[in-house]
Protein backbone atom coordinates (compact mmCIF):
# COMPACT_ATOMS: atom_id res chain seq x y z
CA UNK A 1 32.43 15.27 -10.18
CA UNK A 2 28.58 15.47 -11.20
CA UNK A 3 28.71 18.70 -13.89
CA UNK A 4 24.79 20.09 -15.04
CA UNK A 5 24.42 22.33 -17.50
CA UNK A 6 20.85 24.40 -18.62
CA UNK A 7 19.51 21.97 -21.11
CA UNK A 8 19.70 19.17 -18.51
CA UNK A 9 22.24 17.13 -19.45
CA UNK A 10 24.92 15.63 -17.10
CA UNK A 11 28.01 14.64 -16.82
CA UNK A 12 30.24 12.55 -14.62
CA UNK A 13 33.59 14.31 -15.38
CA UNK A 14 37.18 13.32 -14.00
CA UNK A 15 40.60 14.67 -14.66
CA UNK A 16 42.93 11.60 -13.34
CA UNK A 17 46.73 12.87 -13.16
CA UNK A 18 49.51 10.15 -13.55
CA UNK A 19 49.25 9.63 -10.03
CA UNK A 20 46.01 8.47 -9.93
CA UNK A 21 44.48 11.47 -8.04
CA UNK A 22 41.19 12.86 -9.56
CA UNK A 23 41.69 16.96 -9.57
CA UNK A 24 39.24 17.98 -11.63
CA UNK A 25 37.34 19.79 -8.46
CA UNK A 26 40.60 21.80 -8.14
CA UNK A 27 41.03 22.60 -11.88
CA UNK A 28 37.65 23.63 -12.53
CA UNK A 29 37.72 25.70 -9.44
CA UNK A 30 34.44 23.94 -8.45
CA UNK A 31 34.40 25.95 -5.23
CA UNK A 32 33.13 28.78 -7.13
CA UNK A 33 30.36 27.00 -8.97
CA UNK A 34 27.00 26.85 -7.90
CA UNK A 35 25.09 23.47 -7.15
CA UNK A 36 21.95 21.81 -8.00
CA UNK A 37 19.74 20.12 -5.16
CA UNK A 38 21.79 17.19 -5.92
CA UNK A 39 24.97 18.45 -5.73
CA UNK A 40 25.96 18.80 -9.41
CA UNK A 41 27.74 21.46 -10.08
CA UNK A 42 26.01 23.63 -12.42
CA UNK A 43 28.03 25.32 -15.86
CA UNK A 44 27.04 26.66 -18.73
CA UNK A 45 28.10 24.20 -21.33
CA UNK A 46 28.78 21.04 -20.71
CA UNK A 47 30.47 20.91 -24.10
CA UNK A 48 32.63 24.19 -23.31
CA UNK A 49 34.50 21.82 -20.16
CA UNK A 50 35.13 18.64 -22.45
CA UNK A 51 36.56 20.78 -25.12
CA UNK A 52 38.78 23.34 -22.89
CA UNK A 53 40.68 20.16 -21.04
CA UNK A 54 41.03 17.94 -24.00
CA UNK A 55 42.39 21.02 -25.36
CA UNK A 56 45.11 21.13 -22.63
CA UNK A 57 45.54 17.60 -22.00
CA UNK A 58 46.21 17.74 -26.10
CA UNK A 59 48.69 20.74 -25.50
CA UNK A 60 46.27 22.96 -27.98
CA UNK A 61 44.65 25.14 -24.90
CA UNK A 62 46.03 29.27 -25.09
CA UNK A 63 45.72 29.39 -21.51
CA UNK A 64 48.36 26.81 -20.70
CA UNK A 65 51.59 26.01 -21.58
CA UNK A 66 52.41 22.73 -22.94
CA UNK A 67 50.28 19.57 -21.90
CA UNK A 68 48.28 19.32 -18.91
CA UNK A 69 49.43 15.64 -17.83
CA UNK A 70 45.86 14.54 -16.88
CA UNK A 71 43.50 11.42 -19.03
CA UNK A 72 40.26 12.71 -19.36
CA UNK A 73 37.05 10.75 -18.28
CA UNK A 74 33.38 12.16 -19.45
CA UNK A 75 30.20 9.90 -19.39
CA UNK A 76 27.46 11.96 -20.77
CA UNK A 77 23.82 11.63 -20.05
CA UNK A 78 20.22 13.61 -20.32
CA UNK A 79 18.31 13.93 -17.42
């Protein structure tokens, strides 16, 4: 999924589960985001995402319990 935030960076972000199956639209309840023209889906910090699920993939995140059995993948880029 195509993530924007206000300074106009980007980022093609991906939460791949052991089964191969990409549900990062699902965690990130993308539904409820807005979009850009483009589609991205627009957040306030790109940074804030990363850090919150490497936090629960890691097992360090308050809001879950335990791991979140997920690899991360994050290609960052400016626009």
């Amino acid at each position: 999924m195509l993530l924007r935030d206000s300074t106009g960076r980007s980022v093609e972000f991906h939460l791949f589960a052991s089964s191969g199956v990409d549900f990062a639209e699902d965690w990130l309840d993308a539904g409820s985001l807005s979009r850009d023209v483009d589609g991205a889906y627009l957040v306030d910090s790109i940074d804030y995402i990363i850090d919150y699920a490497t936090d629960a993939v890691n097992g360090c995140n308050p809001d879950f319990d335990g791991k979140l059995d997920a690899d991360i993948y994050a290609d960052i880029w400016v626009m």
